[in-house]
Protein backbone atom coordinates (compact mmCIF):
# COMPACT_ATOMS: atom_id res chain seq x y z
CA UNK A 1 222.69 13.61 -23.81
CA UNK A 2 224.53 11.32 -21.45
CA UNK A 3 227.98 12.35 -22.43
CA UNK A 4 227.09 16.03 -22.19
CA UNK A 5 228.43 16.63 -19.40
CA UNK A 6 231.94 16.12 -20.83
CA UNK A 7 231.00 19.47 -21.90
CA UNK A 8 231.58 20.75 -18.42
CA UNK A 9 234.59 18.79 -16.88
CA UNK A 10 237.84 20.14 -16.69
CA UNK A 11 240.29 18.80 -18.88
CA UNK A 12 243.44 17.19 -17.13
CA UNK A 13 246.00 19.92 -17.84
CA UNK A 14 249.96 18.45 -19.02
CA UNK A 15 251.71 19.65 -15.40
CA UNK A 16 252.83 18.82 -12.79
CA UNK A 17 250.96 21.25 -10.09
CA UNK A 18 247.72 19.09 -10.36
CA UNK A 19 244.06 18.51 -11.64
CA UNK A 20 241.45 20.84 -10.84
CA UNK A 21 237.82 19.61 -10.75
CA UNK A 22 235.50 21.88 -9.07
CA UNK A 23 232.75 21.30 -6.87
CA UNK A 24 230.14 22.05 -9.22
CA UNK A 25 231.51 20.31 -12.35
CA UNK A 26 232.05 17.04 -9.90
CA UNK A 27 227.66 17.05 -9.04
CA UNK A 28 226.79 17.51 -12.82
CA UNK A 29 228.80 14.46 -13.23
CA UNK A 30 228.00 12.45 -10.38
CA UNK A 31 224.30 13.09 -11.58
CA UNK A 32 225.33 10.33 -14.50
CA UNK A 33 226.96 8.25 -11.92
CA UNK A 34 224.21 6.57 -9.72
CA UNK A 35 225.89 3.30 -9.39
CA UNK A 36 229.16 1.81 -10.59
CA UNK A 37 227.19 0.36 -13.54
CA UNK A 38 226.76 3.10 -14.93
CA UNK A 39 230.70 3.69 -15.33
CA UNK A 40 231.37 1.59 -17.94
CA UNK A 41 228.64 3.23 -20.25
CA UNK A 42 229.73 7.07 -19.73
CA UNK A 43 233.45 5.93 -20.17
CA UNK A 44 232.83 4.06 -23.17
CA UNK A 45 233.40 6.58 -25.77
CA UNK A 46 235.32 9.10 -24.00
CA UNK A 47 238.70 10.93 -24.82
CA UNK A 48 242.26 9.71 -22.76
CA UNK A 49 242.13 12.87 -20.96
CA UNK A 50 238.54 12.33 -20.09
CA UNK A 51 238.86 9.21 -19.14
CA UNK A 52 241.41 9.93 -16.37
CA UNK A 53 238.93 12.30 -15.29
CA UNK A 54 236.05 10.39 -15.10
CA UNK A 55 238.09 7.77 -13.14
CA UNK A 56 238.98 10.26 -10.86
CA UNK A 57 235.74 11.45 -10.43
CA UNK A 58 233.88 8.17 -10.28
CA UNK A 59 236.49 7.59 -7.13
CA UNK A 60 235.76 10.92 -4.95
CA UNK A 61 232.10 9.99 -5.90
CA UNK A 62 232.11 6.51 -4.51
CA UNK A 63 234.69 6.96 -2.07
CA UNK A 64 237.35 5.40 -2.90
CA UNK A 65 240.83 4.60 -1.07
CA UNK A 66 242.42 3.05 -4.68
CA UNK A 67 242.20 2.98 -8.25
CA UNK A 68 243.41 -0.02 -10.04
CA UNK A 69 244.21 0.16 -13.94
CA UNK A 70 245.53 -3.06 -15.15
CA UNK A 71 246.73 -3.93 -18.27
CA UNK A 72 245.58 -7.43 -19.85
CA UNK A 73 245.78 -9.58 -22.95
CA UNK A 74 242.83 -7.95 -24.85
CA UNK A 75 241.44 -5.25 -22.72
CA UNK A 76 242.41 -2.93 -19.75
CA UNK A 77 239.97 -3.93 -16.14
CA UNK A 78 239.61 -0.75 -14.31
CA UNK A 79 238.67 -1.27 -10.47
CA UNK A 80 238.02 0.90 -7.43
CA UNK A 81 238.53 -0.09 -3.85
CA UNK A 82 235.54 0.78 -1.85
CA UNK A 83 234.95 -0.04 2.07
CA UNK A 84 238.07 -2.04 1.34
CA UNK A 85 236.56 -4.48 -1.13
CA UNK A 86 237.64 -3.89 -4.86
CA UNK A 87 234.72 -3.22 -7.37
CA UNK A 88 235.32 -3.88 -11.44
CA UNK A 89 233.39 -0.95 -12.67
CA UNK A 90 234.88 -0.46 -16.52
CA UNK A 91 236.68 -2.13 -19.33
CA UNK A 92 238.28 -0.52 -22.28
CA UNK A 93 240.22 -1.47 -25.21
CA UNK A 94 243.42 -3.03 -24.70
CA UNK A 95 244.65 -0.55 -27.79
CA UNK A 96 244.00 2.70 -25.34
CA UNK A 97 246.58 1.46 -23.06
CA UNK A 98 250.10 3.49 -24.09
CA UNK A 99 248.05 6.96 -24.38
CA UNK A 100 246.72 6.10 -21.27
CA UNK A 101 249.48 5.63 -18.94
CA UNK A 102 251.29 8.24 -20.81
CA UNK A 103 248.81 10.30 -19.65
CA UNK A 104 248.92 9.28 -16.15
CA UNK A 105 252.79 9.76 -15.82
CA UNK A 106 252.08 12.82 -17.00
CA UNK A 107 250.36 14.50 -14.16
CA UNK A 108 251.87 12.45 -11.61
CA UNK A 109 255.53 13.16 -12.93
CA UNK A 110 257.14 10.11 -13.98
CA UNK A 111 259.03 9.50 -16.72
CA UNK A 112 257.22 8.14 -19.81
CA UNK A 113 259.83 6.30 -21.25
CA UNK A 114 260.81 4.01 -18.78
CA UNK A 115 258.42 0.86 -18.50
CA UNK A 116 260.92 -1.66 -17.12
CA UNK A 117 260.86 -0.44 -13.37
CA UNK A 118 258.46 0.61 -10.46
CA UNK A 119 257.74 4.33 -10.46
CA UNK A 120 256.21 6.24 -7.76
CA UNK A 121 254.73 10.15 -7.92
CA UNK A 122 251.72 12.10 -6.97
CA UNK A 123 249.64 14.74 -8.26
CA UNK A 124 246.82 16.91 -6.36
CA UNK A 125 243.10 17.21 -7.62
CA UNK A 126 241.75 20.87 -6.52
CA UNK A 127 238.27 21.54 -5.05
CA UNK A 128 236.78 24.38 -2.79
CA UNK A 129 236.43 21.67 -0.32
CA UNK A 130 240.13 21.54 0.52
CA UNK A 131 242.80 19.50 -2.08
CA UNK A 132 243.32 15.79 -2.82
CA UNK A 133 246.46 14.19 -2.97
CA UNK A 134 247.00 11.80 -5.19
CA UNK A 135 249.72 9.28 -4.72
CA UNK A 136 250.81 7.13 -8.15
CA UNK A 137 252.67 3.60 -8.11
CA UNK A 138 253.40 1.86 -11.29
CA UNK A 139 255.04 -1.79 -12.02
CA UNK A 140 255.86 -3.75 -15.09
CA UNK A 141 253.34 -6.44 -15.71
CA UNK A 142 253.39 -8.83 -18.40
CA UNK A 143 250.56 -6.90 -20.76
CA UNK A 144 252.10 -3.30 -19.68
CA UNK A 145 251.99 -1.55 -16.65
CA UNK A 146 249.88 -1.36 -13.88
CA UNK A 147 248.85 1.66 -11.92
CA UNK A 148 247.37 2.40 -8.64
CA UNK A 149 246.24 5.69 -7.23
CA UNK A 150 246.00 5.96 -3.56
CA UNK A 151 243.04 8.95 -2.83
CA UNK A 152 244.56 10.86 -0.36
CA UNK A 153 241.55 12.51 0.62
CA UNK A 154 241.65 14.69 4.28
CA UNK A 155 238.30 13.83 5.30
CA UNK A 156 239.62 10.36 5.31
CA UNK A 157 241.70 10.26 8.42
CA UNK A 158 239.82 13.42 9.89
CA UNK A 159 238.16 11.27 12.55
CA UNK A 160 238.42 12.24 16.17
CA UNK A 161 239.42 9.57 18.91
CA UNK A 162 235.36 9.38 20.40
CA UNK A 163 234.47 8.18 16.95
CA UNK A 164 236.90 5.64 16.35
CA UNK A 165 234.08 3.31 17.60
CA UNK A 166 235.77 2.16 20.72
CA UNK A 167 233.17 0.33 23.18
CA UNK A 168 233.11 2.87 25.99
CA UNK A 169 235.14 0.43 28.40
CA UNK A 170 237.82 -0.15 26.10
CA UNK A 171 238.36 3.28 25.09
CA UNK A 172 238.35 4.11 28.72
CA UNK A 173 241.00 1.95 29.19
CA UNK A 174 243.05 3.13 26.19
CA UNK A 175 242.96 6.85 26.91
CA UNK A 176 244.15 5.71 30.34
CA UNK A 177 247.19 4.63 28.50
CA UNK A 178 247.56 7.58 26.35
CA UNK A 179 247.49 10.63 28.57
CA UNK A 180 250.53 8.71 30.32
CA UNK A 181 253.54 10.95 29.75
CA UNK A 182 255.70 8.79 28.76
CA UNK A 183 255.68 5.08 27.58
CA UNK A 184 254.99 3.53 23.53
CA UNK A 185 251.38 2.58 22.41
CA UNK A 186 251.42 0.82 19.24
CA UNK A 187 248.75 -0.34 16.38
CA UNK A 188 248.81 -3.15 15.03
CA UNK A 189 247.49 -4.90 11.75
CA UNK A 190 247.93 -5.37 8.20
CA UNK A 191 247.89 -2.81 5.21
CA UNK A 192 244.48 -1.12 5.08
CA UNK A 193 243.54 -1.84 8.86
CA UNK A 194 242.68 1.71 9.93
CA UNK A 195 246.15 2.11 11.98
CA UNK A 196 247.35 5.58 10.38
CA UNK A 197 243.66 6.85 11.26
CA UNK A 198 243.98 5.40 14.67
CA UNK A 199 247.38 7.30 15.57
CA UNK A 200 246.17 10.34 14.00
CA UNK A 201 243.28 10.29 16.22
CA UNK A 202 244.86 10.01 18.92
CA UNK A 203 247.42 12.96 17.96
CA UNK A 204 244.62 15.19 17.98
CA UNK A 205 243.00 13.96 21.11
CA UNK A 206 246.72 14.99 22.56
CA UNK A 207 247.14 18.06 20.66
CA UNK A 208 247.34 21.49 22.94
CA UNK A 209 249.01 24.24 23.13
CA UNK A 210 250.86 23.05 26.14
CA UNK A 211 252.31 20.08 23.97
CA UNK A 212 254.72 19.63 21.64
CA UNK A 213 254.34 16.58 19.08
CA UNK A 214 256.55 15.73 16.14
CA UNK A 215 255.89 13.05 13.82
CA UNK A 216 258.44 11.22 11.66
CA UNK A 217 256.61 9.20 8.63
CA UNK A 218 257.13 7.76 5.02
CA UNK A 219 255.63 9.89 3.65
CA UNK A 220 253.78 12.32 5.07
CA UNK A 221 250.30 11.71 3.40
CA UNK A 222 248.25 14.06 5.35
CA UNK A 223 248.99 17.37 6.95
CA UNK A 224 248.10 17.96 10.72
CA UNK A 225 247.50 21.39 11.80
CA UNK A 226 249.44 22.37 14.89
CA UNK A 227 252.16 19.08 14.86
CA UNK A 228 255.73 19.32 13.30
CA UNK A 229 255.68 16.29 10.32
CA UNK A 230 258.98 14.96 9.27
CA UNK A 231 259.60 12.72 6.17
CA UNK A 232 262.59 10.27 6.01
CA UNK A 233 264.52 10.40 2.70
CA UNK A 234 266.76 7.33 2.40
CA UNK A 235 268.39 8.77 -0.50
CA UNK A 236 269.98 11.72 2.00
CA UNK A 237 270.57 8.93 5.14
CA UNK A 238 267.51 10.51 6.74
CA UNK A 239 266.19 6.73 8.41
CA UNK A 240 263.51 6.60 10.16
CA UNK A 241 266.24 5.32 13.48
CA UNK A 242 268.38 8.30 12.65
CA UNK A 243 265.07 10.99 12.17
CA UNK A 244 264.18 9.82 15.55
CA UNK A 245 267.47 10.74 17.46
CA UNK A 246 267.38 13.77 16.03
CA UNK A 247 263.78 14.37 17.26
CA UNK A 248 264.64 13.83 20.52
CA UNK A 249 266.39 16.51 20.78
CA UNK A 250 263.83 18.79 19.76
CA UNK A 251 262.30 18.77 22.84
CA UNK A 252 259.03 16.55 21.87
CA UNK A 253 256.40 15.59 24.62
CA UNK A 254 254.86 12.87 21.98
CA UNK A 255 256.47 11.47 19.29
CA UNK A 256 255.35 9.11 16.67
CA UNK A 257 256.78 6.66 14.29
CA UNK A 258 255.24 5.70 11.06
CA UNK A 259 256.13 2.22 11.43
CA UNK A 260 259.02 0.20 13.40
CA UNK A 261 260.51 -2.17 10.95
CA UNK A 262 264.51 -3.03 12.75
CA UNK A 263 265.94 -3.02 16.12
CA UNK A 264 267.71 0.01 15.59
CA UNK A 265 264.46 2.04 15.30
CA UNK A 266 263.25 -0.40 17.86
CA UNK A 267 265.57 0.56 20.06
CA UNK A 268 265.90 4.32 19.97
CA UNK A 269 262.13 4.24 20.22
CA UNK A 270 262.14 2.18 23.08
CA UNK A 271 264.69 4.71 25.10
CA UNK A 272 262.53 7.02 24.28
CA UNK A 273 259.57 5.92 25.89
CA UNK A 274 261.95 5.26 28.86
CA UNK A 275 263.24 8.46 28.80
CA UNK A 276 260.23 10.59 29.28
CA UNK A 277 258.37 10.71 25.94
CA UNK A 278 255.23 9.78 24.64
CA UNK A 279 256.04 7.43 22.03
CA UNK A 280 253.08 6.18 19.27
CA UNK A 281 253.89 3.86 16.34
CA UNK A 282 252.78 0.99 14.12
CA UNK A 283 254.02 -2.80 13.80
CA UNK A 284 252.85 -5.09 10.85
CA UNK A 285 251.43 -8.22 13.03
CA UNK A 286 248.17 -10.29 12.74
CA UNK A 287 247.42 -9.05 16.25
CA UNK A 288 248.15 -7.30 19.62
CA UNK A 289 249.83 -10.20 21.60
CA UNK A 290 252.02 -10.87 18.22
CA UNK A 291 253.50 -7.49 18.88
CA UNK A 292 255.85 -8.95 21.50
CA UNK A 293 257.00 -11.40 20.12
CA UNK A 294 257.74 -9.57 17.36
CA UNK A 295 260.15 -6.75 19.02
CA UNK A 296 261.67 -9.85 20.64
CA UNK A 297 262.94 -11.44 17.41
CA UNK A 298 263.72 -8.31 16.13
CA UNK A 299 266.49 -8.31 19.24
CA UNK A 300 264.85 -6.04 21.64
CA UNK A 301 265.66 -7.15 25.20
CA UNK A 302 262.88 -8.48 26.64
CA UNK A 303 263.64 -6.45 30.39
CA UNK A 304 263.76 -2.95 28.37
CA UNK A 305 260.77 -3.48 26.29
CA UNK A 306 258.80 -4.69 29.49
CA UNK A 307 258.92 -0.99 30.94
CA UNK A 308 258.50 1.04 27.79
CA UNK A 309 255.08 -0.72 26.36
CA UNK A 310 251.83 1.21 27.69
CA UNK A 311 249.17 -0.63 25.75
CA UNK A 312 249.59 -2.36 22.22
CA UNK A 313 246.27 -1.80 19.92
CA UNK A 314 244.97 -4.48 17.31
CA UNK A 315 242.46 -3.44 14.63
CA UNK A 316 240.97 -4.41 11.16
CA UNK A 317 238.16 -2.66 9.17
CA UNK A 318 234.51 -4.19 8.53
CA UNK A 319 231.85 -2.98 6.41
CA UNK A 320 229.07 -0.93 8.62
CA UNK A 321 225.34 -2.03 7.38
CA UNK A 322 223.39 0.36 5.26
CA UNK A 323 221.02 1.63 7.08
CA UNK A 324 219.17 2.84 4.22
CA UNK A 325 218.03 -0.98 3.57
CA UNK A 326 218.54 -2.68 6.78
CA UNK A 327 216.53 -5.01 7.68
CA UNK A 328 216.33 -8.32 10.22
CA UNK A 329 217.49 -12.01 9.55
CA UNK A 330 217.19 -15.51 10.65
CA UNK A 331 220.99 -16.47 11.19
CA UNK A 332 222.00 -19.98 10.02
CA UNK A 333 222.59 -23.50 12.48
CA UNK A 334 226.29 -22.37 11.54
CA UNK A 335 226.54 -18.85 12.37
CA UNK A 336 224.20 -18.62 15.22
CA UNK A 337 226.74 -21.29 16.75
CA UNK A 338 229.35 -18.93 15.75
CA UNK A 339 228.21 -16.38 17.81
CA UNK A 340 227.14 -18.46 20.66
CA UNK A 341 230.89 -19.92 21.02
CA UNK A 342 233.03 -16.18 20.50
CA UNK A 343 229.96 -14.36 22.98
CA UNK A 344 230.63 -17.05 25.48
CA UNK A 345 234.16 -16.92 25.61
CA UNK A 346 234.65 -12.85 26.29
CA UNK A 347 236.31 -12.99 29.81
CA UNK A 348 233.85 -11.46 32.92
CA UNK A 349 237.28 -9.19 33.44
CA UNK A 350 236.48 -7.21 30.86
CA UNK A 351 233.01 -5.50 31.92
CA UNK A 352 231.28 -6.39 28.72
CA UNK A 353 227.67 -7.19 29.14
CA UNK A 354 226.46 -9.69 26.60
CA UNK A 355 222.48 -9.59 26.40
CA UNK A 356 220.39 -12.74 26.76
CA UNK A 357 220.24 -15.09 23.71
CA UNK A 358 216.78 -14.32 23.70
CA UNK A 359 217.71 -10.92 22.71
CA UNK A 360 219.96 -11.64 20.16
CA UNK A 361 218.93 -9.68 16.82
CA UNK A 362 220.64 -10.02 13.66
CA UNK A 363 220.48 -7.67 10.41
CA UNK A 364 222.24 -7.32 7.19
CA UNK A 365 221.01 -5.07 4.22
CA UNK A 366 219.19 -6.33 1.26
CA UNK A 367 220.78 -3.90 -1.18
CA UNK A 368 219.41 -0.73 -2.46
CA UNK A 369 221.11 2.07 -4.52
CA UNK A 370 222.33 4.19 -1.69
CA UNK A 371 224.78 1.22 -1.13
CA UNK A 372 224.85 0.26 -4.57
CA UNK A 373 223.41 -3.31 -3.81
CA UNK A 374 226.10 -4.51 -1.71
CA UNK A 375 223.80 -4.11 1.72
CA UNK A 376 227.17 -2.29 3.24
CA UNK A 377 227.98 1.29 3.91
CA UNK A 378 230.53 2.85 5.18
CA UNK A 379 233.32 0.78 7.85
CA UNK A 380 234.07 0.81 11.35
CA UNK A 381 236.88 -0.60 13.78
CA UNK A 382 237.03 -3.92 15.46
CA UNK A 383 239.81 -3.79 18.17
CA UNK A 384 241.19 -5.60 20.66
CA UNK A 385 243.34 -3.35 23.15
CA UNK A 386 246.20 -4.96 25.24
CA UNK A 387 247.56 -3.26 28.60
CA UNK A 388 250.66 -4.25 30.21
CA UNK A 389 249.41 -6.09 33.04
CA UNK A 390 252.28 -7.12 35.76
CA UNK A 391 252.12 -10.35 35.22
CA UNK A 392 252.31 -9.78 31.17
CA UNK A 393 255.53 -7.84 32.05
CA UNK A 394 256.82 -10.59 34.29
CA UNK A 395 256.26 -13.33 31.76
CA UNK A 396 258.24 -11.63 29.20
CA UNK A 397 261.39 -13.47 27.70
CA UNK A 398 262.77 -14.35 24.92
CA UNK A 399 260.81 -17.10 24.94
CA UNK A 400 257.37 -15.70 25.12
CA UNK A 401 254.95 -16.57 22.27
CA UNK A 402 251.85 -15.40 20.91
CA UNK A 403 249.42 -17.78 22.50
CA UNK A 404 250.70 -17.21 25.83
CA UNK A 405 250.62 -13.29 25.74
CA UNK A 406 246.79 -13.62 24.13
CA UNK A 407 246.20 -15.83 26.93
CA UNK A 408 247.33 -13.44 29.90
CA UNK A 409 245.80 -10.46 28.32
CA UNK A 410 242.38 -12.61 28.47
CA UNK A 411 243.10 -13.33 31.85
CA UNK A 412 243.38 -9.41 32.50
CA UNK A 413 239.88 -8.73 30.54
CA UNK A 414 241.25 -7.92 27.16
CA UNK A 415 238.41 -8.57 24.77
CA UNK A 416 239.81 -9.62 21.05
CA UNK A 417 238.48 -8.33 17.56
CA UNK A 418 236.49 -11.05 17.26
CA UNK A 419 234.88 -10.63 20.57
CA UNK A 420 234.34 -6.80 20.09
CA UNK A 421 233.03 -7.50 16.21
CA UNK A 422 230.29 -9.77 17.58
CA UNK A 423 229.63 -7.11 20.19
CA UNK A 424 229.07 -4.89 17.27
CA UNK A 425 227.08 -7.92 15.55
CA UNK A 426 224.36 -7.88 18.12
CA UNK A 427 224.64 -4.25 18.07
CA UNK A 428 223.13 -4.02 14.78
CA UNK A 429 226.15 -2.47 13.33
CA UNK A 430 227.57 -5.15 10.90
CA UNK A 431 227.38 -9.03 9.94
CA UNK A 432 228.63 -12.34 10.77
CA UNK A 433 229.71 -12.24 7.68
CA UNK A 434 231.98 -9.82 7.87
CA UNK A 435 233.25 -10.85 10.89
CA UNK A 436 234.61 -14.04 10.13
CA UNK A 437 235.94 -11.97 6.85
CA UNK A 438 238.58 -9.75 8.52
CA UNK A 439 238.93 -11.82 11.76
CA UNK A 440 238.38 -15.60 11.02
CA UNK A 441 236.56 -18.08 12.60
CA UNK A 442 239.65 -18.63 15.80
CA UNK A 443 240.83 -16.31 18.00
């Protein structure tokens, strides 16, 4: 009876144009799929083509950024990223493996034959509740390939700027920044970190009729009603340096860059900002004050970058707590000593009102099957948000390092992601725990 519902899911169709899985076939499966336990047993015995689809499935039910098939001696691990933490939820047969990759290529149109190279495509699941992209990436490995599907899903990066989860003084200060009409605010952070979400945020926060915003990314993942989205194509010269000259001259208020990776983008992007635009972009650093340093290596002169930076934005992701299964803890010596040393240290500058010790509350859920046992669901933002203080600008050489930019922008109030995670710590929101996960124990 388990498997009946095979009965009633679509069957993975040999083109290109997609998968379609309706709305209603998706809840009679998801009925079988309480946890990620259960997985393994309803794949088990299924057919290739229904095995993509369950994986699928199993991934828009549990929310999933990425599905990981990987190829091993004797059997093939399947695993789903979920509030950025990968999940094993299925084995199969090593012996499935060539039917099932075939199968994937496929519908994502890449070439079946060729296994010795990295192969990227996409294909697009179908539901009433708007369409899925689905972006493919396959290497060799040394038991066969592996694959990973990034879920494209809308509702993903559909967040408005108010519920980014900026702590009301910070995000006072950053839309400060922001409704500036010209000047560059970057994100920082690594893969996975939220930035994309964060820019598109703040597109929309900008986004009237009265302005005109282009965007110039690789690729465009998502589709933003109302803004002109551009896609660089190396293999036609179309850089992300050269895209952005030629953006200038169609007449943009607010530009952004998917990411800054040379001085030549650097640069253009910085004479932008100079020259009247609204420039938003991304830079892969541990943290905000590691963003100047960085354009300075890259050979961006330290008296034109000065000018053109408006605020510089660093961010990871932590698991939220369920709040289905909440409940309050004792911290450890260890923690509680944690917390003691990061809430002492957030400057008085910054307005940030740390309640008395005696306060202090500390939760963390127990596990229950709304968050299948993990006592997380869900993630929010940690940031730290860096404004270009005078004396910041007036320090700036070629010289500058890290340290000494994180220590002027405490001096100006800047609170860091460690800081604003234990704010959200005593707020009941997450753990230490996750905490000293995405932002370490210094900072």
């Amino acid at each position: 009876m388990a498997l009946k519902a095979y009965d009633t899911l679509p069957i993975i169709k040999a083109i290109i144009k997609g998968v379609k899985i309706t709305d209603e076939e998706l809840q009679i499966f998801q009925s079988k799929m309480k946890s990620y336990g259960d997985v393994q047993g309803v794949i088990g015995s299924a057919s290739i083509t229904d095995i993509i689809t369950i994986v699928i499935a199993a991934a828009l039910q549990f929310g999933t950024s990425d599905i990981h098939i990987e190829a091993e001696e004797k059997k093939i691990i399947i695993r789903l990223r979920i509030d950025g933490i990968l999940q094993e939820v299925a084995s199969l047969d090593a012996d499935l493996w060539k039917k099932i990759i075939a199968r994937i290529k496929l519908i994502s149109g890449l070439k079946i034959n060729v296994t010795d190279r990295p192969q990227d495509g996409r294909f697009t699941i179908f539901l009433k509740s708007g369409d899925t992209d689905v972006r493919v990436s396959t290497i060799p490995t040394a038991y066969g390939e592996s694959v990973v599907m990034r879920i494209l899903k809308p509702s993903a990066i559909n967040v408005e700027f108010s519920q980014l989860g900026y702590r009301p003084l910070a995000e006072k200060r950053l839309l400060k920044e922001i409704e500036k009409p010209h000047g560059m605010v970057m994100t920082t952070g690594p893969t996975g970190s939220g930035k994309t979400t964060t820019l598109y945020a703040i597109l929309r926060k900008l986004n009237t009729p009265g302005v005109k915003i282009i965007t110039l990314e690789d690729p465009v993942e998502y589709k933003l009603e109302g803004i002109n989205q551009s896609q660089i194509d190396h293999s036609k010269n179309y850089t992300f340096a050269g895209g952005l000259r030629s953006i200038l001259r169609q007449d943009p208020d607010v530009v952004m860059v998917g990411e800054i990776r040379d001085l030549e983008t650097a640069d253009v992007a910085i004479n932008a900002a100079l020259t009247g635009h609204l420039l938003l972009s991304t830079l892969h650093t541990n943290d905000a004050a590691g963003a100047i340093p960085r354009f300075i290596s890259m050979g961006v002169k330290p008296f034109l970058l000065a000018p053109a930076l408006n605020a510089i934005i660093g961010q990871r992701l932590t698991r939220k707590i369920c709040t289905n299964c909440k409940e309050q803890v004792q911290l450890s010596p260890e923690q509680l000593e944690f917390v003691k040393k990061v809430a002492s240290a957030i400057p008085a500058e910054s307005g940030e009102v740390v309640a008395a010790e005696t306060e202090w509350k500390f939760f963390k859920g127990k596990g229950c099957d709304a968050c299948n046992k993990s006592g997380y669901k869900g993630r929010l933002g940690i940031y730290e948000i860096l404004t270009m203080s005078d004396e910041i600008k007036a320090s700036m050489s070629e010289q500058i390092s890290e340290y000494q930019v994180r220590e002027l922008a405490k001096k100006q109030g800047m609170t860091t992601m460690q800081q604003d995670g234990i704010l959200k710590v005593l707020d009941g929101l997450t753990t230490v725990d996750e905490i000293l996960r995405v932002a370490g124990e210094t900072s």
